[in-house]
N, C-alpha and C. Protein backbone atom coordinates (compact mmCIF):
# COMPACT_ATOMS: atom_id res chain seq x y z
N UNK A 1 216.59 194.75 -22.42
CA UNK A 1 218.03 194.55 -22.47
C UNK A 1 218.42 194.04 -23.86
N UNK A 2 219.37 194.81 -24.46
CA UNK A 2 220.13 194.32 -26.16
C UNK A 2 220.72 193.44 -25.97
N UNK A 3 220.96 192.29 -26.90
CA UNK A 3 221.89 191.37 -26.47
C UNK A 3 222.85 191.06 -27.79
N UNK A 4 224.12 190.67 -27.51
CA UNK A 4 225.26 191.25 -28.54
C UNK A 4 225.17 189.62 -29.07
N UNK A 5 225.55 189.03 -29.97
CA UNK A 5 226.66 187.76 -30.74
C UNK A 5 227.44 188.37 -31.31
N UNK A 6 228.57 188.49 -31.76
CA UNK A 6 229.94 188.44 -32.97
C UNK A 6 229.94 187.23 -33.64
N UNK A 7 230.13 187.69 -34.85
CA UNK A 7 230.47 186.88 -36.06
C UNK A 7 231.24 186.87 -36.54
N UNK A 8 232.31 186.08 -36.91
CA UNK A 8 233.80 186.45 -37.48
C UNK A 8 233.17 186.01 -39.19
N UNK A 9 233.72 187.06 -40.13
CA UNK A 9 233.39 186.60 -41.47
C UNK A 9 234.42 186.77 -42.22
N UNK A 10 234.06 187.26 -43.32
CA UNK A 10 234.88 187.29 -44.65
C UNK A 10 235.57 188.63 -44.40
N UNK A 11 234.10 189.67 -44.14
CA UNK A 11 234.84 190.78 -43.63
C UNK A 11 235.26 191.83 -42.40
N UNK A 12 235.39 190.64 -41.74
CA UNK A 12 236.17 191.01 -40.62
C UNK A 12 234.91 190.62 -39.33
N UNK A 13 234.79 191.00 -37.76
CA UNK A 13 233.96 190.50 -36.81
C UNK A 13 232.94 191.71 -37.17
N UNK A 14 231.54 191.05 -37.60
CA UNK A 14 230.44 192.46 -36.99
C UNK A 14 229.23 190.98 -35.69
N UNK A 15 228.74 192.27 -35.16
CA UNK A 15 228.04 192.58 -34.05
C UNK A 15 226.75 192.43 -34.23
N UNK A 16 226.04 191.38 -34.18
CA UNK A 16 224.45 191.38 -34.08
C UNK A 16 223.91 191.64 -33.20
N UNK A 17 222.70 192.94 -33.05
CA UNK A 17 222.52 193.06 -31.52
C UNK A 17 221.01 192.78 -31.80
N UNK A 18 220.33 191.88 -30.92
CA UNK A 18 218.74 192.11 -31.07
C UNK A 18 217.80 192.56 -29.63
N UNK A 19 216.82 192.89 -29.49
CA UNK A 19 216.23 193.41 -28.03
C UNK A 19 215.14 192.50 -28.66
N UNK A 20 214.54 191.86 -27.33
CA UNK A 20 213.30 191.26 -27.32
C UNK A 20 212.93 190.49 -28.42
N UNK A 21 212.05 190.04 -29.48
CA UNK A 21 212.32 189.73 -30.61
C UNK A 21 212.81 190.39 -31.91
N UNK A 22 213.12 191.23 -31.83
CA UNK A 22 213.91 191.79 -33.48
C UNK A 22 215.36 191.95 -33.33
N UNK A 23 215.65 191.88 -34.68
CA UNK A 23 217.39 192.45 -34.83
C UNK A 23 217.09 193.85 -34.85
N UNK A 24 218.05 194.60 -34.24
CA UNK A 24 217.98 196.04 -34.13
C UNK A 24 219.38 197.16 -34.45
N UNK A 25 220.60 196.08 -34.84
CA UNK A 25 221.92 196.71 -35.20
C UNK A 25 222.40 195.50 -35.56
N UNK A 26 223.53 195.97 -36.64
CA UNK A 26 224.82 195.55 -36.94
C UNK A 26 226.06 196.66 -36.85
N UNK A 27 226.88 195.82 -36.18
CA UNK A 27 228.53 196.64 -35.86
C UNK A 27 229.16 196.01 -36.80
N UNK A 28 229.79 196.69 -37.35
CA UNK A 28 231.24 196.12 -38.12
C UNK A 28 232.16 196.32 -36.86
N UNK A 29 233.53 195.85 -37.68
CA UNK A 29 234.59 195.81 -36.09
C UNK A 29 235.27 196.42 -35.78
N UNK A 30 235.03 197.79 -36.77
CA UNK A 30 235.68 199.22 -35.94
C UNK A 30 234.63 200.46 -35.11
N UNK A 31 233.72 199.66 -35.22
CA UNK A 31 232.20 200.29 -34.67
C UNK A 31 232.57 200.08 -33.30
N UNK A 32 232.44 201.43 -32.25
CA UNK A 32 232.07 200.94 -30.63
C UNK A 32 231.19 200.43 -30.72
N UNK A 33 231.21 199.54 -29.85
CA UNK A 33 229.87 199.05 -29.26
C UNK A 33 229.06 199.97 -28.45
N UNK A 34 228.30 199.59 -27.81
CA UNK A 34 227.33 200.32 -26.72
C UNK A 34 227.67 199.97 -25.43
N UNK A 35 228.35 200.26 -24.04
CA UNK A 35 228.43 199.54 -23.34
C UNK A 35 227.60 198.35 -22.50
N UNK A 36 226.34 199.36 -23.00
CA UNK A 36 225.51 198.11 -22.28
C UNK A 36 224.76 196.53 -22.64
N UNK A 37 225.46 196.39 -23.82
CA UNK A 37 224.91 195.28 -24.55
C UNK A 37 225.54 194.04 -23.40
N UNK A 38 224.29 192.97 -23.37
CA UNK A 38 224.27 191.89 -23.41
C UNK A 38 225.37 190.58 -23.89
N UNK A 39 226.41 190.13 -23.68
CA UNK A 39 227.19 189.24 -24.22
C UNK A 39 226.17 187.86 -24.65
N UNK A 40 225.50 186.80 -25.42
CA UNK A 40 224.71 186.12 -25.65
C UNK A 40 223.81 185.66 -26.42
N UNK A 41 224.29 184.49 -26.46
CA UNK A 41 223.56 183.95 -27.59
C UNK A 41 221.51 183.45 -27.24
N UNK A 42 220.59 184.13 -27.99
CA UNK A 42 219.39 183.97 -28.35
C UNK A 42 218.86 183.26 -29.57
N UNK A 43 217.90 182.68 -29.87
CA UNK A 43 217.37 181.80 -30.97
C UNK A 43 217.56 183.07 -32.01
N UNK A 44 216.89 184.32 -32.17
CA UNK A 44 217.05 185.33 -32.79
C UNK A 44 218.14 185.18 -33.78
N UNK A 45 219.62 185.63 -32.62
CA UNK A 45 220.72 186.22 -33.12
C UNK A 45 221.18 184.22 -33.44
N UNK A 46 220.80 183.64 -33.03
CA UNK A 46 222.21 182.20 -33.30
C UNK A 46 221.26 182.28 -34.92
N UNK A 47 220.37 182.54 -35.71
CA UNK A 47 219.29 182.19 -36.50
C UNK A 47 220.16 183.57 -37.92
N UNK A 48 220.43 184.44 -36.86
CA UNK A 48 221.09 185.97 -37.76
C UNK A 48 222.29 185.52 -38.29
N UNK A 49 222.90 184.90 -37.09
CA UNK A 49 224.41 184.81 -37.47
C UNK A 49 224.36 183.43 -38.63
N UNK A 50 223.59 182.21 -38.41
CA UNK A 50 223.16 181.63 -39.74
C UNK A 50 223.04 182.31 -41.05
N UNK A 51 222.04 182.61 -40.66
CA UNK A 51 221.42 184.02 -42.05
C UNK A 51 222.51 184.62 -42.97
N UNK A 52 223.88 185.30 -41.85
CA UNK A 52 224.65 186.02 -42.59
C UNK A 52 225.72 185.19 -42.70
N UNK A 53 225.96 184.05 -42.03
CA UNK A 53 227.04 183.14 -42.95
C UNK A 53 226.93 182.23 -44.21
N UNK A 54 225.54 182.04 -44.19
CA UNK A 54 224.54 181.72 -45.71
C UNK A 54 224.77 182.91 -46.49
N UNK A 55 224.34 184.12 -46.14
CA UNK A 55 224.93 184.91 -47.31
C UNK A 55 226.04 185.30 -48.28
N UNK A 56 227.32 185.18 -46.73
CA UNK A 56 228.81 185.24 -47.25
C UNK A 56 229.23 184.24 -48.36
N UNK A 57 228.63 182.68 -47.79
CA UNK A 57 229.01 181.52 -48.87
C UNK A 57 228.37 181.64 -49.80
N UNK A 58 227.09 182.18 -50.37
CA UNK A 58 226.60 182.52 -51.26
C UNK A 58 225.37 181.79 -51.55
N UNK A 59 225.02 181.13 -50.24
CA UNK A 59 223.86 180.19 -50.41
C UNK A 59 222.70 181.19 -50.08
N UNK A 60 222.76 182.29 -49.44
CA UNK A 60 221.61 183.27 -49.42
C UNK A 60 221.80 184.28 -49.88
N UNK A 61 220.39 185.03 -50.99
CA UNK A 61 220.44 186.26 -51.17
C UNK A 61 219.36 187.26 -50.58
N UNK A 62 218.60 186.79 -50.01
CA UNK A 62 217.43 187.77 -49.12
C UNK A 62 217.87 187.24 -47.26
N UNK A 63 217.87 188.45 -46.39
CA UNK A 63 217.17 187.73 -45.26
C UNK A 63 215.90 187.98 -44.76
N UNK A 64 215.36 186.80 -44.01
CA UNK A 64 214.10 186.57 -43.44
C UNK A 64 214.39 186.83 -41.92
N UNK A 65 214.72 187.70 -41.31
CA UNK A 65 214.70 188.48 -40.18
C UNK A 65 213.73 189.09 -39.45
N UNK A 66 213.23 189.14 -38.18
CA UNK A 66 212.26 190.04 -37.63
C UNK A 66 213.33 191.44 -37.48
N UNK A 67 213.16 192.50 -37.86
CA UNK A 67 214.04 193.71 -37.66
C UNK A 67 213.05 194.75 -37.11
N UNK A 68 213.81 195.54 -36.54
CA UNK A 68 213.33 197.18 -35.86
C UNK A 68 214.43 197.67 -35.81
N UNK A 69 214.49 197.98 -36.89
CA UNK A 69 215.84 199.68 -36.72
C UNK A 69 215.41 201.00 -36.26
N UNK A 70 215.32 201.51 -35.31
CA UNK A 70 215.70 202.67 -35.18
C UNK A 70 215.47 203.67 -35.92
N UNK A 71 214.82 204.43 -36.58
CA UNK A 71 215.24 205.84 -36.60
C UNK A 71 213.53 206.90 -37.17
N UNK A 72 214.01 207.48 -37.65
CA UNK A 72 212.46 208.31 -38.32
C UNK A 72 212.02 207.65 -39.36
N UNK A 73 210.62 208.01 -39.32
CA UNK A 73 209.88 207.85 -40.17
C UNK A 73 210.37 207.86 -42.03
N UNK A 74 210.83 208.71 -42.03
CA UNK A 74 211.98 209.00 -43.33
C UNK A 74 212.91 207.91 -43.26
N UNK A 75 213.78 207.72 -42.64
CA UNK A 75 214.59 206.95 -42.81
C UNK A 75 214.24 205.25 -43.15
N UNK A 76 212.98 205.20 -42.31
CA UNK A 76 212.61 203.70 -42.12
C UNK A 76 211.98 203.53 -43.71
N UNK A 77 211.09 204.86 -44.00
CA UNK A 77 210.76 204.53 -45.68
C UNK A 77 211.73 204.26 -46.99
N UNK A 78 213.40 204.42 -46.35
CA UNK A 78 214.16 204.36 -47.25
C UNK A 78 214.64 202.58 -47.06
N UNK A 79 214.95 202.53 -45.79
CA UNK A 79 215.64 201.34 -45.43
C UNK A 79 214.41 200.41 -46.07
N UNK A 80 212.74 200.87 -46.11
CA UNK A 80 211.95 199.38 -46.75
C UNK A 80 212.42 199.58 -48.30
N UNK A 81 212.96 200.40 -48.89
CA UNK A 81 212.98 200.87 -49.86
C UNK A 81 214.26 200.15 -50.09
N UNK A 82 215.14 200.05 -49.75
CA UNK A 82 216.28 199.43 -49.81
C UNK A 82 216.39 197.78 -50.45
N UNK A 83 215.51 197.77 -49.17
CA UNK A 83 215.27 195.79 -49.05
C UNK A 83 214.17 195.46 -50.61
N UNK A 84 213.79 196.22 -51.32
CA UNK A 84 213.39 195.64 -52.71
C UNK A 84 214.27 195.64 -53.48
N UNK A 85 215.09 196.01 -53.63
CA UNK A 85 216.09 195.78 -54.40
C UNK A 85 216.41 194.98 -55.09
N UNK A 86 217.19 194.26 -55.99
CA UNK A 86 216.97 192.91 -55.77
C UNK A 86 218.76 192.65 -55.81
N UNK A 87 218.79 191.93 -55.51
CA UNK A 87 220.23 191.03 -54.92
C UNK A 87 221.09 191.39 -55.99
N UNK A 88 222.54 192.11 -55.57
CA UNK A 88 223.45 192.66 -56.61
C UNK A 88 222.85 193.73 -57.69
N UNK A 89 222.33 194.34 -57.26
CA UNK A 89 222.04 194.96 -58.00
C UNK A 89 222.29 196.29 -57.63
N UNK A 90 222.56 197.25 -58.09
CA UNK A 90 222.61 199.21 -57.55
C UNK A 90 222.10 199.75 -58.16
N UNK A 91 221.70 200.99 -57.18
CA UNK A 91 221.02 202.18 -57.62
C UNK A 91 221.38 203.07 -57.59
N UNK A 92 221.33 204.47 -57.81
CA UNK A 92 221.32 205.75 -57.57
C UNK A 92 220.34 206.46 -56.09
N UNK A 93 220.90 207.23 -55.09
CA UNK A 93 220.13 207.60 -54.15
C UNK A 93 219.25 208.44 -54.79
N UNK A 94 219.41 209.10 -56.11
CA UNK A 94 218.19 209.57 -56.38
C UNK A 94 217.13 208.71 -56.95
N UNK A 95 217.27 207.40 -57.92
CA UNK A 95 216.49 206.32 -58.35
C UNK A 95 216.14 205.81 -56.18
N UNK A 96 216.56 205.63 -55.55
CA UNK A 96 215.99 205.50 -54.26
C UNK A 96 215.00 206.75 -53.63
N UNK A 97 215.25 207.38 -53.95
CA UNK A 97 214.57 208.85 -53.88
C UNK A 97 213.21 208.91 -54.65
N UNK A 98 213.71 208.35 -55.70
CA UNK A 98 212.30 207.98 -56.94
C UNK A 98 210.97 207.23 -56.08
N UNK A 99 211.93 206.03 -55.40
CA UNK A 99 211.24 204.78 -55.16
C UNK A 99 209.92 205.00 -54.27
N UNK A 100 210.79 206.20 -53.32
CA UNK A 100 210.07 206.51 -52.02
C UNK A 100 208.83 208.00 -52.25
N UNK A 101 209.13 208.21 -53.57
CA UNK A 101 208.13 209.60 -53.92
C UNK A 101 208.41 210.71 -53.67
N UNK A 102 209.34 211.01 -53.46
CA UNK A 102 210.34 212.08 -53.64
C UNK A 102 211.33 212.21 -53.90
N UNK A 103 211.54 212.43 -55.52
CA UNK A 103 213.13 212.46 -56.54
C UNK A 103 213.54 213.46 -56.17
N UNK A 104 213.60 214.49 -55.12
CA UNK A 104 214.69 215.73 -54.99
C UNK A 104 215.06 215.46 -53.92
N UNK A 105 214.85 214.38 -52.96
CA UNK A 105 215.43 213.84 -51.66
C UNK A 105 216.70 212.79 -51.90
N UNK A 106 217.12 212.99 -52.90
CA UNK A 106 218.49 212.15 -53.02
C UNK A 106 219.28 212.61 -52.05
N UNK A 107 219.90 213.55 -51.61
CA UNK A 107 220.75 213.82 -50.22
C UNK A 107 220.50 213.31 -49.06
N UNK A 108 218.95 213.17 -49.02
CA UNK A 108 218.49 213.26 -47.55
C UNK A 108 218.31 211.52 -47.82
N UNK A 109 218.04 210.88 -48.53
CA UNK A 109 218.47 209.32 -48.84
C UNK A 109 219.95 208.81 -48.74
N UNK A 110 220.44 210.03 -49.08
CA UNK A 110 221.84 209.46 -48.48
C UNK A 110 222.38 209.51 -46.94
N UNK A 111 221.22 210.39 -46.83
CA UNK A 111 221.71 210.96 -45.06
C UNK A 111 221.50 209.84 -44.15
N UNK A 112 220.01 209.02 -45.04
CA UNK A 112 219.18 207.90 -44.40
C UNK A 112 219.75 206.74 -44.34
N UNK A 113 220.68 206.73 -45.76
CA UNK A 113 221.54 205.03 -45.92
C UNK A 113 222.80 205.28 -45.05
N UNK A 114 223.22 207.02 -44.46
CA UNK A 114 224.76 206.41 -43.61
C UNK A 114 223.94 206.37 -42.25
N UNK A 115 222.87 206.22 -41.96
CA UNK A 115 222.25 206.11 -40.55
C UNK A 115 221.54 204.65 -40.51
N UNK A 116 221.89 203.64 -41.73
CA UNK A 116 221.37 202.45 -41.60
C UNK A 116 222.17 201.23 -40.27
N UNK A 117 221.10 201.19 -39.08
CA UNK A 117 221.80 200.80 -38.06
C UNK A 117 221.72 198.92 -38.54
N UNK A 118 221.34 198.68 -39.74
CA UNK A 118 221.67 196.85 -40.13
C UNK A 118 221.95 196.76 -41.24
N UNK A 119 223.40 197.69 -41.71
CA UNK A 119 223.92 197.68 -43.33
C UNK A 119 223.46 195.82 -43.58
N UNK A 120 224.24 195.55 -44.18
CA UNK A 120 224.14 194.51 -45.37
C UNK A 120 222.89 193.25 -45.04
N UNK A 121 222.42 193.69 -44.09
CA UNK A 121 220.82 192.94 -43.67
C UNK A 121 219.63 194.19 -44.58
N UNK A 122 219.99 195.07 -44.28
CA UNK A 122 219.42 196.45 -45.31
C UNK A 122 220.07 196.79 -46.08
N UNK A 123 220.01 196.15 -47.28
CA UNK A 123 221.49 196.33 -48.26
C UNK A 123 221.65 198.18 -48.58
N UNK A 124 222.56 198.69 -48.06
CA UNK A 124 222.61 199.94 -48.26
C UNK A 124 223.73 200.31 -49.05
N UNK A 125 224.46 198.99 -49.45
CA UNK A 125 225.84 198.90 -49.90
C UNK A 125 225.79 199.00 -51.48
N UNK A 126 224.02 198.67 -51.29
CA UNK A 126 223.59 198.46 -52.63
C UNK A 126 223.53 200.16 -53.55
N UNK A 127 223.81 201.45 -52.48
CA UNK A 127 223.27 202.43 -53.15
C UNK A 127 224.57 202.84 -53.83
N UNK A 128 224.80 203.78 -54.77
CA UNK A 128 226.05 204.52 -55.53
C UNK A 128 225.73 205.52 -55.52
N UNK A 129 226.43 206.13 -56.41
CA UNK A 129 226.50 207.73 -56.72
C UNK A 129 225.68 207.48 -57.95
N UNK A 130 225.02 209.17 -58.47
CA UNK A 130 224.92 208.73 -59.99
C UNK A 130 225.75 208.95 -60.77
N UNK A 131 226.91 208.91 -61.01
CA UNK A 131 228.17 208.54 -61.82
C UNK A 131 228.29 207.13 -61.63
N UNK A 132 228.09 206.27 -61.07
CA UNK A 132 228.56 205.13 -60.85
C UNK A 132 229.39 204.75 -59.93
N UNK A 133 229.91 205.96 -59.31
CA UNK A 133 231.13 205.42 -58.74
C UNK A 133 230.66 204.82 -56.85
N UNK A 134 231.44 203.83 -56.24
CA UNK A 134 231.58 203.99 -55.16
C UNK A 134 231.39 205.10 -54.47
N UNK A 135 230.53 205.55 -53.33
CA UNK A 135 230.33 206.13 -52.64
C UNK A 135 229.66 205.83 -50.81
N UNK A 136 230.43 206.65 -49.92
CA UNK A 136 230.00 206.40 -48.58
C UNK A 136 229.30 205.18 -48.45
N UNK A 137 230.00 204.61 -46.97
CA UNK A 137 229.48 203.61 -47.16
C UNK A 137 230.00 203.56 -45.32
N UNK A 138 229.29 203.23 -44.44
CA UNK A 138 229.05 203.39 -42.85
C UNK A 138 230.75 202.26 -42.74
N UNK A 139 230.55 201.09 -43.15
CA UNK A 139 231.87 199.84 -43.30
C UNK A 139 232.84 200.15 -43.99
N UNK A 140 233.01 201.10 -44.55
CA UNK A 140 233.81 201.66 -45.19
C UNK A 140 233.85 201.23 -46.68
N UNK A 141 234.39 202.35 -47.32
CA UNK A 141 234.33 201.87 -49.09
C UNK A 141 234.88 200.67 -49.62
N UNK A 142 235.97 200.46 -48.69
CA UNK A 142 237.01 198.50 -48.88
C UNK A 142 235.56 197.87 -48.72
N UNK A 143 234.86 197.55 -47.84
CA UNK A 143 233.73 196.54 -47.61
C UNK A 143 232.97 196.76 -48.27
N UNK A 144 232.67 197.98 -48.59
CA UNK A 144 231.49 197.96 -49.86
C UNK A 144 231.56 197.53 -51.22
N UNK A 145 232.96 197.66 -51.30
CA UNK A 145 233.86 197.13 -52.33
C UNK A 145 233.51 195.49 -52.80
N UNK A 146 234.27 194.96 -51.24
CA UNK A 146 234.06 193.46 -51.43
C UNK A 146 232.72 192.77 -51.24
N UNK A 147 232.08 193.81 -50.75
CA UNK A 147 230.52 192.95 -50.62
C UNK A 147 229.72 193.24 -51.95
N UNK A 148 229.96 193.97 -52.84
CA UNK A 148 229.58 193.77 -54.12
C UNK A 148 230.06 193.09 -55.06
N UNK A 149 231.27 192.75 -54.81
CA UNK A 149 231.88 191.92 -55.51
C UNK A 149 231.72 189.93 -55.65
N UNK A 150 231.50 190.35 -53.61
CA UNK A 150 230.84 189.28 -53.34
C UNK A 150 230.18 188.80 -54.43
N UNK A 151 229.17 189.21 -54.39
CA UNK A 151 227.65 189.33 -54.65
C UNK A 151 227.62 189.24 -56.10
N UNK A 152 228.33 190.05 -57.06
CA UNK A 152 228.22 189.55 -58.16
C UNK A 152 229.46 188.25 -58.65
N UNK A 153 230.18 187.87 -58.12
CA UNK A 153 230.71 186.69 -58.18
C UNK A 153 230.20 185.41 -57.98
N UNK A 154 229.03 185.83 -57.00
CA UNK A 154 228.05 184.60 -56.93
C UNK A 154 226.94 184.81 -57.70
N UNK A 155 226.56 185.79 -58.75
CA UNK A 155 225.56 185.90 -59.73
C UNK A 155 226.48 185.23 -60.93
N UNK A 156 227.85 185.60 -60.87
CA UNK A 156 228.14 184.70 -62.05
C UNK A 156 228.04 183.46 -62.45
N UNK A 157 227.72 183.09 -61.11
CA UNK A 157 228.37 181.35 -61.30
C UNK A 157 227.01 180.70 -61.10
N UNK A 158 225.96 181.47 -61.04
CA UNK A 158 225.15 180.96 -60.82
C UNK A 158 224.39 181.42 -62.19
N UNK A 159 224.70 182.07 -63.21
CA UNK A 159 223.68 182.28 -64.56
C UNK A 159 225.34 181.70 -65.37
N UNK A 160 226.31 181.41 -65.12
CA UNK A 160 227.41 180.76 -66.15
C UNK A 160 227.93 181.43 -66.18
């Protein structure tokens, strides 16, 4: 059985869902839910919802999570691929493509980051286009917006 918490944040309520011991989704708050989730708080998720309100204030930049996302083999090599990253920082889905050993899979890395079922626990917000620009983003481009902004607003103040 999944079991749901909500978090009200900066950007708006998302949805921690974990089964048994791992986190296994995040909802933002235009995401259905699943009907069958669990309403309830677990050591897990009360530990997640910590995790990601440390992040918002800017006192965390990694989380230390047990996770199981969901999906193929491909995908899961992107999402570990993701989490090296390092904090504020972006890439190109083809430099992600690089990472994983195949530079002509930039599409199919992108296919992998809009199927990331724990965006900003798997920073996927972290990927761009290679122009630079904003691109797809599951929370939409506003949140991807502000969660990078986040993020380098608290790199400023923390190197001067």
């Amino acid at each position: 059985m999944k079991s749901l918490l909500q978090v009200q944040t900066i950007i708006g309520r998302l949805g921690l869902v974990a089964e048994a011991d791992h986190l296994t989704d995040l909802y933002f708050e235009h995401d259905p839910l699943p009907p069958d989730l669990l309403v309830r708080e677990t050591d897990l998720l009360i530990e997640a919802r910590a995790q990601l309100l440390a992040y918002f204030s800017g006192a965390r930049t990694t989380f230390t999570l047990p996770l199981a996302p969901a999906g193929t083999a491909f995908q899961r090599r992107v999402w570990q691929a993701l989490c090296t990253i390092p904090y504020g920082e972006t890439v190109s889905y083809k430099e992600v493509a690089q990472r994983i050993g195949n530079e002509k899979a930039a599409r199919a890395v992108g296919r992998a980051n809009n199927r990331n079922p724990l965006p900003i626990i798997i920073p996927c917000h972290w990927v761009i286009g290679a122009s630079g620009a904003l691109v797809g983003y599951g929370g939409g481009l506003e949140i991807k917006e502000k969660l990078l902004a986040l993020e380098m607003g608290y790199l400023k103040e923390k190197t001067g």
